[in-house]
N, C-alpha and C. Protein backbone atom coordinates (compact mmCIF):
# COMPACT_ATOMS: atom_id res chain seq x y z
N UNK A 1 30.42 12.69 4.18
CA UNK A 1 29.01 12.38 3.95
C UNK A 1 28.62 11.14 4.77
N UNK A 2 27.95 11.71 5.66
CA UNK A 2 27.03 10.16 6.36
C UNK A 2 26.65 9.43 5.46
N UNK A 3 26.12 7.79 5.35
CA UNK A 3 25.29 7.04 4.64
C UNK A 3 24.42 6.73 5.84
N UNK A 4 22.73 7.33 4.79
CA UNK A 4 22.03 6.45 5.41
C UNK A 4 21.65 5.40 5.47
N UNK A 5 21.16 5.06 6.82
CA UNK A 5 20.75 3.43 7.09
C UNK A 5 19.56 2.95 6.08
N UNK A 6 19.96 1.69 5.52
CA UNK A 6 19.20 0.93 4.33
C UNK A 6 17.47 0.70 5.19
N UNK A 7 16.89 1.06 4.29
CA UNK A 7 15.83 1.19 4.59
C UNK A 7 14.59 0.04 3.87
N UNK A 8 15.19 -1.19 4.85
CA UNK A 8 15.05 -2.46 3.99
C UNK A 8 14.37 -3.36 5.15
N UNK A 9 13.10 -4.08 4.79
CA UNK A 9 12.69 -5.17 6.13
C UNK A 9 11.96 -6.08 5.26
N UNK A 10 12.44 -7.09 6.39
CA UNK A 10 12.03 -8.62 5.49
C UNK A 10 11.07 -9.04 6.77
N UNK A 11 10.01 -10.18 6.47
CA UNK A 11 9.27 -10.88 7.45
C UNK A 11 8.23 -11.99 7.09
N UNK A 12 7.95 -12.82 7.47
CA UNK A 12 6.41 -13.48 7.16
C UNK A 12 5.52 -13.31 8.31
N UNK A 13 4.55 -14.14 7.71
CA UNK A 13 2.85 -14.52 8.89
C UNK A 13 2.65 -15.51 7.97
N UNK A 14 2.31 -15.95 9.72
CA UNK A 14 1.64 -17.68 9.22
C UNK A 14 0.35 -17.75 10.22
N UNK A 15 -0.90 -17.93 9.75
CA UNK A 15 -1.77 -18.08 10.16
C UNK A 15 -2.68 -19.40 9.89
N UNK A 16 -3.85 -20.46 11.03
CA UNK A 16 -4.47 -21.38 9.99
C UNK A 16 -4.92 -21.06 8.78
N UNK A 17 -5.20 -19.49 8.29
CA UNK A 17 -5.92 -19.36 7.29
C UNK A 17 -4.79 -18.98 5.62
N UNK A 18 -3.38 -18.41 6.31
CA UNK A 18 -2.42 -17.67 5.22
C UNK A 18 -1.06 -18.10 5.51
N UNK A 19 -0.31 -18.01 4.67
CA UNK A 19 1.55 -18.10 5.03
C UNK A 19 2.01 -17.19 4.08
N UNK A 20 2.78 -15.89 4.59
CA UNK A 20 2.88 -15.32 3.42
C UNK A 20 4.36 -14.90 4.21
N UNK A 21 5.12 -14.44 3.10
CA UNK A 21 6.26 -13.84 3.10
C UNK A 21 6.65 -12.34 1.94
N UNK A 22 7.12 -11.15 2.87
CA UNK A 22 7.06 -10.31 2.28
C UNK A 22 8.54 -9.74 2.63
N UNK A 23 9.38 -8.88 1.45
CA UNK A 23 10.28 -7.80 1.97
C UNK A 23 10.46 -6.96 0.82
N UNK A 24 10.71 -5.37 1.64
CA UNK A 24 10.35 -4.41 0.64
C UNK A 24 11.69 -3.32 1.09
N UNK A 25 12.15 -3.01 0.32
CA UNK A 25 13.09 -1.74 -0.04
C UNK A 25 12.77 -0.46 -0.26
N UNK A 26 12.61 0.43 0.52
CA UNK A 26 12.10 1.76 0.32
C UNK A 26 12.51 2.60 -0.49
N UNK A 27 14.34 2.25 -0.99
CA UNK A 27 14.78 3.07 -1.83
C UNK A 27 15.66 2.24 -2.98
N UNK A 28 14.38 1.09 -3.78
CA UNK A 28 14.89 0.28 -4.61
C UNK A 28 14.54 1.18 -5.95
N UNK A 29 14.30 0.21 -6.77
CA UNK A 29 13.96 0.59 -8.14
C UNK A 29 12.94 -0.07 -8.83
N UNK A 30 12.09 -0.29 -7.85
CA UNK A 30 10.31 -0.11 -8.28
C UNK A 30 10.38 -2.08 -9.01
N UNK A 31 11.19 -2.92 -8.55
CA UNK A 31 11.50 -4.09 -9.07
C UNK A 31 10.17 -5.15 -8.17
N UNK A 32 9.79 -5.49 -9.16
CA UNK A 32 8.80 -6.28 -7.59
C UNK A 32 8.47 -7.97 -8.20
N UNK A 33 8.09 -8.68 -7.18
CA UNK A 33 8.03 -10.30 -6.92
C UNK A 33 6.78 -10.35 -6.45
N UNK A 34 5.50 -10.74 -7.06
CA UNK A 34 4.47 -11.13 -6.40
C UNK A 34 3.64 -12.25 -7.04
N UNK A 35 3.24 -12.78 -5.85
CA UNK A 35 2.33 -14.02 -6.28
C UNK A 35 1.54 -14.13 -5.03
N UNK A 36 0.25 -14.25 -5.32
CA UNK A 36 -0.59 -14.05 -3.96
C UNK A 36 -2.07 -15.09 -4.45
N UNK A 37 -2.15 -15.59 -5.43
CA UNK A 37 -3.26 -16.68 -6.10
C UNK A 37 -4.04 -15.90 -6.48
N UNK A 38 -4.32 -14.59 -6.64
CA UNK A 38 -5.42 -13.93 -7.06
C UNK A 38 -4.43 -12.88 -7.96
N UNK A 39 -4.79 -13.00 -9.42
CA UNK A 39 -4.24 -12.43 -10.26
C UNK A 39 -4.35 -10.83 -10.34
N UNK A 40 -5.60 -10.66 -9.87
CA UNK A 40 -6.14 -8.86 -10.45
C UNK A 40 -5.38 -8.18 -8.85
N UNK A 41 -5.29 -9.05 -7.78
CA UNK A 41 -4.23 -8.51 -6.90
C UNK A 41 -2.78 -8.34 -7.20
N UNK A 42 -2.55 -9.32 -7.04
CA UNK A 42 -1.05 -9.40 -8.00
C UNK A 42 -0.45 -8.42 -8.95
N UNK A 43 -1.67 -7.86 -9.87
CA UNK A 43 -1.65 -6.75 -10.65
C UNK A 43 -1.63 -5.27 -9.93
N UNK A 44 -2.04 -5.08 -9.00
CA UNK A 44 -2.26 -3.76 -7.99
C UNK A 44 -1.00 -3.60 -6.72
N UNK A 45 -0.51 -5.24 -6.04
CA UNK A 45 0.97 -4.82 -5.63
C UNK A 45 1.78 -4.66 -6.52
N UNK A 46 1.79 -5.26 -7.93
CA UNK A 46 2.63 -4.90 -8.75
C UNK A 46 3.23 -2.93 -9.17
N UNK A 47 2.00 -2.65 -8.89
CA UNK A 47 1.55 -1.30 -9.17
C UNK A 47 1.95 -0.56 -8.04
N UNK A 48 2.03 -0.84 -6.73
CA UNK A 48 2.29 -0.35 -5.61
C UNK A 48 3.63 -0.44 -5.79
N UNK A 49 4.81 -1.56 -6.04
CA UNK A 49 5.73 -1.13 -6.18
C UNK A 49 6.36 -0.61 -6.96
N UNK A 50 6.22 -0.46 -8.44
CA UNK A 50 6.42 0.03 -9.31
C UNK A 50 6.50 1.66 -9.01
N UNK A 51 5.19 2.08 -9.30
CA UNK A 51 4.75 3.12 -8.88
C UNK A 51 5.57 3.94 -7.84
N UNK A 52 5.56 3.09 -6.89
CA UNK A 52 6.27 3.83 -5.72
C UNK A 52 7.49 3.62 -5.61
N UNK A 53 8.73 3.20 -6.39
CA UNK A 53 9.45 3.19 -6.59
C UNK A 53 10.52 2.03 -5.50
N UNK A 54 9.82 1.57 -5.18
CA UNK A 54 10.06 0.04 -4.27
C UNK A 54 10.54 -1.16 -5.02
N UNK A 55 11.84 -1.55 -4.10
CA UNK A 55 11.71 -3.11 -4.21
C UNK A 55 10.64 -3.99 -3.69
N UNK A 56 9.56 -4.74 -4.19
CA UNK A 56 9.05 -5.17 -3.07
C UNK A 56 8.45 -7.00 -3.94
N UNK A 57 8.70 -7.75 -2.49
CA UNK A 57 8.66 -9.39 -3.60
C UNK A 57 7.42 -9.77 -1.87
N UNK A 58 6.28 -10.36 -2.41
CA UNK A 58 5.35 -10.88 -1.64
C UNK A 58 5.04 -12.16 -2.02
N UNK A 59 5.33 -13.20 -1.30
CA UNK A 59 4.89 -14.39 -1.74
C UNK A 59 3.83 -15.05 -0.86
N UNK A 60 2.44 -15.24 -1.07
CA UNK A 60 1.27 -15.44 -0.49
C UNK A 60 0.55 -16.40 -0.76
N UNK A 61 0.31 -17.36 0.08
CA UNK A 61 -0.67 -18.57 0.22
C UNK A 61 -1.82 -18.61 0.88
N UNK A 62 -3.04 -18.73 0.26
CA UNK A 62 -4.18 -18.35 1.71
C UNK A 62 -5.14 -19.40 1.48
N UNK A 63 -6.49 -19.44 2.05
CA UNK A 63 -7.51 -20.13 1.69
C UNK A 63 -8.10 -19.50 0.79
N UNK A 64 -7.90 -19.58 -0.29
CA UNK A 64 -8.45 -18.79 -1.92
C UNK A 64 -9.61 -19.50 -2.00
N UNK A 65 -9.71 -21.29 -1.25
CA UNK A 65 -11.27 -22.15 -1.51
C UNK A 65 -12.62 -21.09 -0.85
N UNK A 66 -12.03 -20.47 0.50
CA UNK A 66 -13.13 -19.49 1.29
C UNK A 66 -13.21 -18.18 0.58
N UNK A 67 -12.20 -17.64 0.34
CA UNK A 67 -12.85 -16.76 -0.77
C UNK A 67 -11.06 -15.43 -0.89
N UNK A 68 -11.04 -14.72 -0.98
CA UNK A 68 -9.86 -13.81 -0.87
C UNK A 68 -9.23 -12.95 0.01
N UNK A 69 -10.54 -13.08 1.04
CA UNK A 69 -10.75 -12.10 1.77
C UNK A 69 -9.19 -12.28 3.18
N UNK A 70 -9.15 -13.37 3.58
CA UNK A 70 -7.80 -13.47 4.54
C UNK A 70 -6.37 -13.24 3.83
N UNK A 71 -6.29 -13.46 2.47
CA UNK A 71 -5.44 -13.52 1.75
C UNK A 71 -4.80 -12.13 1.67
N UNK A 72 -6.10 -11.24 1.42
CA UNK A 72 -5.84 -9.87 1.04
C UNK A 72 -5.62 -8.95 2.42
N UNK A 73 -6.11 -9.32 3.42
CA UNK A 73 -5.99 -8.88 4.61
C UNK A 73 -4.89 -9.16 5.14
N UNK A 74 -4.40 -10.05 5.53
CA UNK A 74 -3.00 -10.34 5.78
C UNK A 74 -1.48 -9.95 5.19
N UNK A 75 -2.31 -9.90 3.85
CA UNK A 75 -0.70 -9.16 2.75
C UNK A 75 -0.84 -7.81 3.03
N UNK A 76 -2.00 -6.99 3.40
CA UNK A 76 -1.90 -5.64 3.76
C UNK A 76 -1.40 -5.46 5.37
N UNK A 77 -1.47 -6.48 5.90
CA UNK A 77 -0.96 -6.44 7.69
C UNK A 77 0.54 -6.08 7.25
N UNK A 78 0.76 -7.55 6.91
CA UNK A 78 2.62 -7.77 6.95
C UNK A 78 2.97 -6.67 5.71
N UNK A 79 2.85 -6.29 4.59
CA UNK A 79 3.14 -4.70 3.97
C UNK A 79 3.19 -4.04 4.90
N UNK A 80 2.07 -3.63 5.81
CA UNK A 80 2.34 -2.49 6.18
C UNK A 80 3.20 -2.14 7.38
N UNK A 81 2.98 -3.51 8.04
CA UNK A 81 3.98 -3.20 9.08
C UNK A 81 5.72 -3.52 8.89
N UNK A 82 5.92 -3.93 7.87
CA UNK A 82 7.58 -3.85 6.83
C UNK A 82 7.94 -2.75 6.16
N UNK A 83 6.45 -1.72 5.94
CA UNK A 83 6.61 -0.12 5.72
C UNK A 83 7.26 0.61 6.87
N UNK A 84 6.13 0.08 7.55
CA UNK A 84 6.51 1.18 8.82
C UNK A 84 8.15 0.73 9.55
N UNK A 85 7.96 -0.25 9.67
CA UNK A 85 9.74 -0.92 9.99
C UNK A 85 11.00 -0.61 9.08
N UNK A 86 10.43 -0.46 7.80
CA UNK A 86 11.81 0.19 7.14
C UNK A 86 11.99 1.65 6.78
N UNK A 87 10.76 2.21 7.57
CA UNK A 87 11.12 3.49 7.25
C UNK A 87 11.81 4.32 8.94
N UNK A 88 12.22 2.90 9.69
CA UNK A 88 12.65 3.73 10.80
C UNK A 88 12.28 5.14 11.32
N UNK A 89 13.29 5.59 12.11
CA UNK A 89 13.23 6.90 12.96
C UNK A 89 12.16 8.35 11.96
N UNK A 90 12.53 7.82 10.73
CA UNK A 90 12.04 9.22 9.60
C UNK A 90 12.65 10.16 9.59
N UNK A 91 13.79 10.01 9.95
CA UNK A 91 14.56 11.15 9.72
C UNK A 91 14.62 12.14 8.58
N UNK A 92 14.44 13.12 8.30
CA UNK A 92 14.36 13.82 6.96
C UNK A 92 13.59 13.65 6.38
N UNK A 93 12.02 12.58 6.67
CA UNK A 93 11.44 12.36 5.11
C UNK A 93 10.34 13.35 5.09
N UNK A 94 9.84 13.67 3.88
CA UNK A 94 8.76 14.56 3.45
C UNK A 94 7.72 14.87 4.50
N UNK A 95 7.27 13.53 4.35
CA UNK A 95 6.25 13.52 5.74
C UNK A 95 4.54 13.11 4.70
N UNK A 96 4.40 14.22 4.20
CA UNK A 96 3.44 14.37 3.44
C UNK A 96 3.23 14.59 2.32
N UNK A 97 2.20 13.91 1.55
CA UNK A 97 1.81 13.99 0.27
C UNK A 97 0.57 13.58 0.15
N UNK A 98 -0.05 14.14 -1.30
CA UNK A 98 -1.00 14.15 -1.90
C UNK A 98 -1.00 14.11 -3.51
N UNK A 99 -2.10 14.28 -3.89
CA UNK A 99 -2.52 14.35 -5.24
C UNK A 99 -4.35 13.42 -6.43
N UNK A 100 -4.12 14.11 -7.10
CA UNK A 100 -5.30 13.56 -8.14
C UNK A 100 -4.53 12.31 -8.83
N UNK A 101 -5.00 11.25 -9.30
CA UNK A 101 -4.80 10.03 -9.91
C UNK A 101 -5.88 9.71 -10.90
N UNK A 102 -5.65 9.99 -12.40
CA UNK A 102 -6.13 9.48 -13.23
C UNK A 102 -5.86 8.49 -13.87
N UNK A 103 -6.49 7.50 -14.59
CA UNK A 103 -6.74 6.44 -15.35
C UNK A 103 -7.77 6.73 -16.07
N UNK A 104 -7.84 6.53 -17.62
CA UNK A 104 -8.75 6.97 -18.07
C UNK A 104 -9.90 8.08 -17.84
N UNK A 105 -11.41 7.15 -17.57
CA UNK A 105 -12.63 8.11 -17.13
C UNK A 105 -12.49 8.00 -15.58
N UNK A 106 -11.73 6.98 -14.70
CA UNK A 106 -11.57 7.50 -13.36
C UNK A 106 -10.71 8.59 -12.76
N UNK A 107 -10.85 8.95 -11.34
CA UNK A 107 -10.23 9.84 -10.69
C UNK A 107 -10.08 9.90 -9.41
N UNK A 108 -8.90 9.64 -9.15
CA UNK A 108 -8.95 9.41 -7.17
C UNK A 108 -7.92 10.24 -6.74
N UNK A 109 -8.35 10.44 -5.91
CA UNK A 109 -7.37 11.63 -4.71
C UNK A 109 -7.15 11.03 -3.44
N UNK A 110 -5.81 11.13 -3.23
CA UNK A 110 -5.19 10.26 -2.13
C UNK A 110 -4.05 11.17 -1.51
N UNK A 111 -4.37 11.28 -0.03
CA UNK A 111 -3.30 12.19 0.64
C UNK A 111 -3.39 11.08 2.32
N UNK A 112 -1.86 11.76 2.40
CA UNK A 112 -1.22 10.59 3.44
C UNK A 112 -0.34 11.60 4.27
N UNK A 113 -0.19 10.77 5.68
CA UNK A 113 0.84 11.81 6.35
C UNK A 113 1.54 10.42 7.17
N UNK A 114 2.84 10.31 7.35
CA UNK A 114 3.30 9.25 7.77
C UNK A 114 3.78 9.60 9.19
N UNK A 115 2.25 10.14 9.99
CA UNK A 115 2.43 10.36 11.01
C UNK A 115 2.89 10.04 12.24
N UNK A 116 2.24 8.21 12.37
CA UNK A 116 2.67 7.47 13.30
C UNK A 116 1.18 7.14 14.14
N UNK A 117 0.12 7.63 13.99
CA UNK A 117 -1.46 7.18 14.04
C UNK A 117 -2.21 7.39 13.29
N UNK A 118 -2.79 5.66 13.27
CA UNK A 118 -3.41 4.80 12.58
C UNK A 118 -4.71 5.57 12.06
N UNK A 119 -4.77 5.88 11.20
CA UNK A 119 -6.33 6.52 10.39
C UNK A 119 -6.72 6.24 8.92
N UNK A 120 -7.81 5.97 8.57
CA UNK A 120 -7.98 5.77 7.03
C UNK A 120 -9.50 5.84 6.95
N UNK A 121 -9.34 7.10 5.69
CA UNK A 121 -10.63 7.39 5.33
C UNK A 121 -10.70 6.69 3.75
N UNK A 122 -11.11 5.76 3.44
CA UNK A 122 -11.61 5.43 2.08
C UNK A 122 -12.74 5.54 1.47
N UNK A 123 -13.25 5.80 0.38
CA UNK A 123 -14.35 5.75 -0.12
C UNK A 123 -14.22 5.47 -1.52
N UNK A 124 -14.74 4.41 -2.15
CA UNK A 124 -14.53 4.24 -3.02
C UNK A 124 -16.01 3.20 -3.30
N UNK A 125 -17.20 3.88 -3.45
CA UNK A 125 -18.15 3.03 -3.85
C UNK A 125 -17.97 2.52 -5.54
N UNK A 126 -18.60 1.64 -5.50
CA UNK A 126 -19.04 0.88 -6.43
C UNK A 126 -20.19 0.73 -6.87
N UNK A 127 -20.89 0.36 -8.09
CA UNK A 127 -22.41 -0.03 -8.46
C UNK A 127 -22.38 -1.31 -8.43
N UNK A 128 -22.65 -2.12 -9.35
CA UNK A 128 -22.84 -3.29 -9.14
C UNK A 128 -21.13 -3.86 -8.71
N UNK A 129 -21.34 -4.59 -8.17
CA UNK A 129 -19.76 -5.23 -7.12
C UNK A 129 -19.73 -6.36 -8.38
N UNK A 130 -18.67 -6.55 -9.30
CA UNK A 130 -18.17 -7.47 -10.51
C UNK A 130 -16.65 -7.79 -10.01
N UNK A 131 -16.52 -9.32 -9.61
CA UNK A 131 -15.40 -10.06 -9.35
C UNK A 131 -14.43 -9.46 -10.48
N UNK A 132 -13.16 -9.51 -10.26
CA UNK A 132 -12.14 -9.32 -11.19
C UNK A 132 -10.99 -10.11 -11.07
N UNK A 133 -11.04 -10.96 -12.40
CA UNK A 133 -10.04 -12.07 -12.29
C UNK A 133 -10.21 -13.35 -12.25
N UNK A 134 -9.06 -14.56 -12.35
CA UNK A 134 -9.98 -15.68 -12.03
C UNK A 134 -7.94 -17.17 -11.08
N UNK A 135 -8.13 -16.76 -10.44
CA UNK A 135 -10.09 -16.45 -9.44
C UNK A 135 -9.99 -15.42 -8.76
N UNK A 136 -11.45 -14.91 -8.81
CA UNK A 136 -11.91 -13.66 -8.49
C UNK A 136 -11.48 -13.11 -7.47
N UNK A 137 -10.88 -11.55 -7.42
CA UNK A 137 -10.99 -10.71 -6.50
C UNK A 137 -12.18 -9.83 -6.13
N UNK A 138 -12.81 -10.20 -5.33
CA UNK A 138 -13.64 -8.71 -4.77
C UNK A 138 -13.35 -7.40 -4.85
N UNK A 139 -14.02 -6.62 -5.43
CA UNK A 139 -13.83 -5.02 -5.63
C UNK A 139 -13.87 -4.62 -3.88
N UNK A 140 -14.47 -5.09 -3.19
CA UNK A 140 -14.56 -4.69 -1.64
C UNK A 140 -13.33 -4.87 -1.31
N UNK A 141 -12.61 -5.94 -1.27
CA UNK A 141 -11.42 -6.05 -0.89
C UNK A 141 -9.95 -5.07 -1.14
N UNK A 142 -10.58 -4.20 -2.12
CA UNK A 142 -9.41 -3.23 -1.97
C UNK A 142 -9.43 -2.41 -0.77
N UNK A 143 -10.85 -1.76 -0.49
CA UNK A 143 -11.25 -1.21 0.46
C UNK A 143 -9.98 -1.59 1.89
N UNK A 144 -10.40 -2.86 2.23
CA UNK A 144 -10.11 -3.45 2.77
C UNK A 144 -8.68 -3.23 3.06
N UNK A 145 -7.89 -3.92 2.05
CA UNK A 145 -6.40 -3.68 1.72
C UNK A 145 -5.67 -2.09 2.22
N UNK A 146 -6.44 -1.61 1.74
CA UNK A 146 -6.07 -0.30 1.78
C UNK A 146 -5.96 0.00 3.92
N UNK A 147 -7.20 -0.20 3.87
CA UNK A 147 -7.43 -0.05 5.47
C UNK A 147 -6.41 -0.72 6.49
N UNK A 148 -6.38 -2.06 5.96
CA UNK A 148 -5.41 -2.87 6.91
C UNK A 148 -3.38 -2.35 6.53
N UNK A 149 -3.33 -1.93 5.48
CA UNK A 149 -2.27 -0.95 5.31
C UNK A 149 -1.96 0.08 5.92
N UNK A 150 -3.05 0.90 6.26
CA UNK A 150 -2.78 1.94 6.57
C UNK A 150 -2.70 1.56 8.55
N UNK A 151 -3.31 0.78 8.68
CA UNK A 151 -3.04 0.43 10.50
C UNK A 151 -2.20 0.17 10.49
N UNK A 152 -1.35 -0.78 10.04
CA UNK A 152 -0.24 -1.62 10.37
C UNK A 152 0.69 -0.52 9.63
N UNK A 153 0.94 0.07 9.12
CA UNK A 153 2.01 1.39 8.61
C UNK A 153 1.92 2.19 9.51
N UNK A 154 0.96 2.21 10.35
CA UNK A 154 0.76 3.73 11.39
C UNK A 154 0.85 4.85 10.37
N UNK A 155 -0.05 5.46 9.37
CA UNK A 155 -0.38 5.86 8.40
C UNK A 155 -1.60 6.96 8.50
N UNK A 156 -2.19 8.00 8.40
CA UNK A 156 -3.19 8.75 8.53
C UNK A 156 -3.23 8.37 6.69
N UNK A 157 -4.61 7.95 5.96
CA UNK A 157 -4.54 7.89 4.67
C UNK A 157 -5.86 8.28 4.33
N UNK A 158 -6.16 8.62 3.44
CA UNK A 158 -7.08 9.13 2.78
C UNK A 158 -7.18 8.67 1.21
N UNK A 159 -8.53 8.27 0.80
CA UNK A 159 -8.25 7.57 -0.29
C UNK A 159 -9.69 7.85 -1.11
N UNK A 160 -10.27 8.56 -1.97
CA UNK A 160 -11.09 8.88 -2.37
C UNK A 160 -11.72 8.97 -3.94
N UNK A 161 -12.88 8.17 -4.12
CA UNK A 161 -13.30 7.96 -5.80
C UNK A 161 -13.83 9.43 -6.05
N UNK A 162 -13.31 10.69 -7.46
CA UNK A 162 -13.95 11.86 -7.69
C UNK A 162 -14.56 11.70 -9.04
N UNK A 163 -14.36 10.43 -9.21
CA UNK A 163 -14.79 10.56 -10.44
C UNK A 163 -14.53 8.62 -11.49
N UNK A 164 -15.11 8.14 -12.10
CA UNK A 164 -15.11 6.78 -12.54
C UNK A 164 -16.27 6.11 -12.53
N UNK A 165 -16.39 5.40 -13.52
CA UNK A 165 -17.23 4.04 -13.75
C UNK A 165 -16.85 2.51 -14.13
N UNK A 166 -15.71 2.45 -14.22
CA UNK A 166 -15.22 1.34 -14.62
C UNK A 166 -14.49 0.97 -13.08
N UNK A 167 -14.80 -0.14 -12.56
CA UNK A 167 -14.55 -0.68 -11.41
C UNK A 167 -12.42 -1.11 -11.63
N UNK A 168 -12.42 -1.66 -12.43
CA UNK A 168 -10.87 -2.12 -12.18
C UNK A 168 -9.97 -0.31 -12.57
N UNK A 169 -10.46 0.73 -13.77
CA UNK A 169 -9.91 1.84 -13.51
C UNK A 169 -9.73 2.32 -11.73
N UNK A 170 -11.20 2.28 -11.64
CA UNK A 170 -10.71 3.16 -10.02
C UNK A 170 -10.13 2.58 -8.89
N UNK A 171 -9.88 0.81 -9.03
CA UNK A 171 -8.76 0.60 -8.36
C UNK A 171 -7.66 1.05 -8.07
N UNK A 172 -7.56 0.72 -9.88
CA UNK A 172 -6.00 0.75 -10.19
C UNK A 172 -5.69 1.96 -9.91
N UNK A 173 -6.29 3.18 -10.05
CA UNK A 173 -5.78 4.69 -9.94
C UNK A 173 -5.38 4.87 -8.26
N UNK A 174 -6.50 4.20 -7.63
CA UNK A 174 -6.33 4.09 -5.87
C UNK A 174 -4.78 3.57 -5.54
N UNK A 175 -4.44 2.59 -6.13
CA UNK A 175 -3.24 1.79 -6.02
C UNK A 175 -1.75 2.64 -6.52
N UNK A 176 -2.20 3.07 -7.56
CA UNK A 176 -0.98 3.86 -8.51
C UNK A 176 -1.08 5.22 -7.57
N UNK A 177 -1.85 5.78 -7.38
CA UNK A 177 -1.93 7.01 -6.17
C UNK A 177 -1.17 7.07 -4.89
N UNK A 178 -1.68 5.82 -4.15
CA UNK A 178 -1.44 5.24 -3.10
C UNK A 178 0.64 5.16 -3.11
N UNK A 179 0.57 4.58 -4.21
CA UNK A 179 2.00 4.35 -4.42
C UNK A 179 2.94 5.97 -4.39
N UNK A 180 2.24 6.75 -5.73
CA UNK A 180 2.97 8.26 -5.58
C UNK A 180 3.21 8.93 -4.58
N UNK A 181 2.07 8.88 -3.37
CA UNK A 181 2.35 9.34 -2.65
C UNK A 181 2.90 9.16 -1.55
N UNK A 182 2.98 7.73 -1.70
CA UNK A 182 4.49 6.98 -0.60
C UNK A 182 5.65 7.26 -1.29
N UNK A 183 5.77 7.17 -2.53
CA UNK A 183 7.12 7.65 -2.97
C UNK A 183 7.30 9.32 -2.55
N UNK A 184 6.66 9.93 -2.73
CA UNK A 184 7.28 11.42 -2.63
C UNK A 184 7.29 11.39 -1.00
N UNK A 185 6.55 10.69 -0.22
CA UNK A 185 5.97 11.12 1.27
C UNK A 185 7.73 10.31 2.04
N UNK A 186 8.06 9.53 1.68
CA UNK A 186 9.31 8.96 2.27
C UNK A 186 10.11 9.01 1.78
N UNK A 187 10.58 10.59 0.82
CA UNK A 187 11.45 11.11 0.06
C UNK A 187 12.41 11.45 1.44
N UNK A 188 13.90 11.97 1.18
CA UNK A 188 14.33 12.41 2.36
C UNK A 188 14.95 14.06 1.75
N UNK A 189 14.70 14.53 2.46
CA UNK A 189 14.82 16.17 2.09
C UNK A 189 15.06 17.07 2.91
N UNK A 190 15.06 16.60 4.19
CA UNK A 190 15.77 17.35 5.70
C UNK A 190 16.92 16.59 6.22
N UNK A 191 17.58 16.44 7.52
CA UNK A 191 17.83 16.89 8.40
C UNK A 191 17.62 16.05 9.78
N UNK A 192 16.16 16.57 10.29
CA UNK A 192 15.65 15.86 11.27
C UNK A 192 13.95 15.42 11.22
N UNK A 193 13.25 15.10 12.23
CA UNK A 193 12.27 14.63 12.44
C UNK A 193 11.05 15.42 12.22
N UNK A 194 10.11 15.69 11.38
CA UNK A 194 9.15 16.56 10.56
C UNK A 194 8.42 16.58 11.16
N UNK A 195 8.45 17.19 12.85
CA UNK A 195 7.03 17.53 13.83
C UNK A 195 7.61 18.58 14.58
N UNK A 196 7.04 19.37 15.74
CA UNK A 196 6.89 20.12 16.06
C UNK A 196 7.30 19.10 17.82
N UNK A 197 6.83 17.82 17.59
CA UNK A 197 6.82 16.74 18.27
C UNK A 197 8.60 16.13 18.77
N UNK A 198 9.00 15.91 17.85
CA UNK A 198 10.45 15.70 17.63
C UNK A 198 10.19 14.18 17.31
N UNK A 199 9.02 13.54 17.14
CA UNK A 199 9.07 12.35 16.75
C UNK A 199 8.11 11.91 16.00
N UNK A 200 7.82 10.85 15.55
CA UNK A 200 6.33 10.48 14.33
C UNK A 200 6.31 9.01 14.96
N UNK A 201 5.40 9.03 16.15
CA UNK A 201 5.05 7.65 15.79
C UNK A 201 6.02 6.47 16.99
């Protein structure tokens, strides 16, 4: 029996605006380390690794005085590009996944292909935009998160509200979604490389 190669990457970014340090395990046990100054975030990587069955520990410093917005952007850069780095060559993995995500009265549908170009369709309006947390996260900023994830993963993602009124439900379902379907999507279940291409990316 071959062993496969650990599918493990560590890194930071340091910017005038952030210093963050992230490393994530693709085939841990959903154990995770986060601290990023914004609590209702903190709560949603928590959820990303959990969910997705990841080791993953993010430790994040930003200008929280200007508002969340570099903070949250930057932890979705360096995530995603420690995704895409530990999931190497892809040998064998699924490739693709989907599904519905409930939380209560919300409902989101999220499908992904870990193609190797950069795409993301989100939609996830809101009515009135209500900070969550203190100090506050922007409901926009998931948007956001999500988007700058999916570039820096080299990710085709799709991320969609079908249903909700409660603003922190249809996050959280986006997040817990987001997660399922990285777990099943970088399952390994072949062989070789899941294109027609001979490569992803």
């Amino acid at each position: 029996m071959t062993d496969r190669p650990t599918r493990f990457a560590t890194s930071s970014r340091h910017t005038a605006e952030t210093a963050i340090e992230v490393s994530i395990d693709l085939d841990g046990t959903g154990r995770t380390e986060v601290s990023t100054g914004l609590p209702f975030f903190d709560h949603m990587l928590d959820q990303l690794g959990r969910h997705g069955g990841f080791d993953l520990r993010v430790d994040a410093k930003g200008d929280l005085e200007v508002d969340g917005h570099h903070t949250v952007e930057d932890v979705g850069i360096l995530v995603g590009e420690l995704f895409r780095s530990a999931l190497g060559d892809k040998v064998g993995v699924r490739r693709f996944a989907s599904g519905l995500f409930p939380l209560d009265e919300a409902l989101v549908e999220v499908a992904l292909d870990l193609s190797g170009r950069p795409y993301s369709v989100i939609d996830l309006p809101f009515g009135e935009v209500l900070a969550l947390g203190d100090p506050p996260f922007n409901p926009e900023m998931a948007e956001h998160f999500l988007q700058s994830f999916a570039t820096s993963a080299a990710i085709t993602l799709h991320v969609s509200r079908r249903a909700g009124t409660n603003t922190h439900h249809v996050i959280e379902a986006a997040f817990k979604g987001l997660a399922r379907c990285l777990r099943d999507a970088v399952r390994i279940e072949g062989g070789g490389v899941p294109s027609t291409k001979g490569t992803l990316g």
